[in-house]
N, C-alpha and C. Protein backbone atom coordinates (compact mmCIF):
# COMPACT_ATOMS: atom_id res chain seq x y z
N UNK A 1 0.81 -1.19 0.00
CA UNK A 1 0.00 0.00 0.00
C UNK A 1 0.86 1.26 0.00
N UNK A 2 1.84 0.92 -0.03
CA UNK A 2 2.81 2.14 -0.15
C UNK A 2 2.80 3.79 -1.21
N UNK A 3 2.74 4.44 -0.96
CA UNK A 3 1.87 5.63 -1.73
C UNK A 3 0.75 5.61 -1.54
N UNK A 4 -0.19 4.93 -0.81
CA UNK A 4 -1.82 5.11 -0.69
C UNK A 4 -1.78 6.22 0.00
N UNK A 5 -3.24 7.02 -0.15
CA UNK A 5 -3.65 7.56 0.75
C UNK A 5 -4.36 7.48 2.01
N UNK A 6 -4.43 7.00 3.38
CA UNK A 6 -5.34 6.97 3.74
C UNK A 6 -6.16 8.25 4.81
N UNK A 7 -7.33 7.94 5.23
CA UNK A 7 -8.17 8.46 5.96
C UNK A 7 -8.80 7.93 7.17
N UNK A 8 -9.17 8.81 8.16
CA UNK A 8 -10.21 7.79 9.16
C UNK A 8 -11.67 7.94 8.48
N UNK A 9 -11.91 7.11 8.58
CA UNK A 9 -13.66 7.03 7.97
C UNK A 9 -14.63 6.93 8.90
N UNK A 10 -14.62 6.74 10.57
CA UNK A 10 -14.99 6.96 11.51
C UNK A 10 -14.75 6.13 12.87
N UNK A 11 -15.67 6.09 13.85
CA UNK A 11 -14.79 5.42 14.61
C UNK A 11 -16.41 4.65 15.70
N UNK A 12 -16.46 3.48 15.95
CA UNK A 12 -17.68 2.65 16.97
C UNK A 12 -17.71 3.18 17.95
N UNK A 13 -19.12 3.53 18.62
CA UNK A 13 -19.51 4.25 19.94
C UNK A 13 -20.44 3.46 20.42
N UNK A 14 -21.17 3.36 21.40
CA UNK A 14 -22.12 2.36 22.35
C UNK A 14 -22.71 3.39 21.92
N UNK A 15 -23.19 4.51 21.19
CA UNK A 15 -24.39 5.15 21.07
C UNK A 15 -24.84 4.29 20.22
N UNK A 16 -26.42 4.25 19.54
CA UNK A 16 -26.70 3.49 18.73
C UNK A 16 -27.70 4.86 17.78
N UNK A 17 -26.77 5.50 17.17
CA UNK A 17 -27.01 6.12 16.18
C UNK A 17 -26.24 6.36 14.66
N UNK A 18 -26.33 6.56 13.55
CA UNK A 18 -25.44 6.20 12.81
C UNK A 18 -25.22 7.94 12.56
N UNK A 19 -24.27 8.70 13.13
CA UNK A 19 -23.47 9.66 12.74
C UNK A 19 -22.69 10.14 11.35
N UNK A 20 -23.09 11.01 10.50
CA UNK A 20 -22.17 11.20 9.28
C UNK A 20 -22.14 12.99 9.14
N UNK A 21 -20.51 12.99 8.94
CA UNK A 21 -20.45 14.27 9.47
C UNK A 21 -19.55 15.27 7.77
N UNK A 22 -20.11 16.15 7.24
CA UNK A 22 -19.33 16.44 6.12
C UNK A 22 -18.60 17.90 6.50
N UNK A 23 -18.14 18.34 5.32
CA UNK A 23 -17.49 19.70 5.52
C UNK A 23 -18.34 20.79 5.88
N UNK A 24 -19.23 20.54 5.80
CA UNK A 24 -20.31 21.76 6.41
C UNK A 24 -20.56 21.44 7.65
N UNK A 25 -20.47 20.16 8.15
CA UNK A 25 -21.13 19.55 9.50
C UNK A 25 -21.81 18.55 9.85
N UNK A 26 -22.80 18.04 10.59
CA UNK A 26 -23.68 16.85 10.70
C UNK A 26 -24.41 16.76 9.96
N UNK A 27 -24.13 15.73 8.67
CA UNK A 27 -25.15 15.38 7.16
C UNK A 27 -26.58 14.43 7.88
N UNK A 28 -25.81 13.47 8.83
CA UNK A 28 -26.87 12.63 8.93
C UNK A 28 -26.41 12.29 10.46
N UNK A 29 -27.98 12.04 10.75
CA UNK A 29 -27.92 11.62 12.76
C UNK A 29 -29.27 10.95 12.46
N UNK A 30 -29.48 9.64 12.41
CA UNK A 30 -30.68 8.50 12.36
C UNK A 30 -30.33 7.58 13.63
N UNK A 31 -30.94 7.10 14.15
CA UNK A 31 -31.70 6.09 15.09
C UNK A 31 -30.95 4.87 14.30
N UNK A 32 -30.07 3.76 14.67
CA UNK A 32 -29.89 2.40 14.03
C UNK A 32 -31.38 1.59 13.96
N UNK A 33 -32.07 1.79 14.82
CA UNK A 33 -33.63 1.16 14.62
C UNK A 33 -34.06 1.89 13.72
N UNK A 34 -34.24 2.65 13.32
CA UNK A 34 -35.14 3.38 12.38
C UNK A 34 -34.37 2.93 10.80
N UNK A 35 -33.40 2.60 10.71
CA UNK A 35 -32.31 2.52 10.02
C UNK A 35 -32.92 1.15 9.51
N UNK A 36 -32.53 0.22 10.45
CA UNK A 36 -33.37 -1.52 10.74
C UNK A 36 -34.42 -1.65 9.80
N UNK A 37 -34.63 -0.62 10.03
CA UNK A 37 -36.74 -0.53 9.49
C UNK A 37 -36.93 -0.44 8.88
N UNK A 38 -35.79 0.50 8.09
CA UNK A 38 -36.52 1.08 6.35
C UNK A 38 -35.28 0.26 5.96
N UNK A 39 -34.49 -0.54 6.39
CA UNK A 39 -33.76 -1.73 5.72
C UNK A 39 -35.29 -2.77 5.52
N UNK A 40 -35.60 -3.82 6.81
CA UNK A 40 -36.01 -4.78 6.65
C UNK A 40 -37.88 -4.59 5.71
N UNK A 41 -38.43 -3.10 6.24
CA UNK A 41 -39.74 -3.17 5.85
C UNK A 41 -39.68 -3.80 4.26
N UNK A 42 -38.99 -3.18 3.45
CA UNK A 42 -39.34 -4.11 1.75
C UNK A 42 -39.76 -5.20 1.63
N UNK A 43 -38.79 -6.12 2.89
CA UNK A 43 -38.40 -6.96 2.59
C UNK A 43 -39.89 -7.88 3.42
N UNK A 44 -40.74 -7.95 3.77
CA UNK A 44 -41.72 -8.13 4.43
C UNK A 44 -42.87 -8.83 3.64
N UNK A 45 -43.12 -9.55 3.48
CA UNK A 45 -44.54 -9.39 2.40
C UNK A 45 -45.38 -9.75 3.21
């Protein structure tokens, strides 16, 4: 990997929210359940 670039891309917390943070600031702050939900609901019949 020598010449790569890398980055931190973030880091695990016992909060259970999924945090995403851009150059302006906090893009996204969701609930991991709520997250769960509009994953599994499709999938439901």
């Amino acid at each position: 990997m020598k010449g790569s670039t890398l980055t931190r891309l973030g880091a695990v917390t016992p909060d259970p929210q999924l945090k995403i943070t851009g150059r302006g600031g906090l893009v996204v702050n969701a609930p991991l359940a709520d997250l769960k939900e509009a994953w599994q609901r499709p999938l439901r019949w």
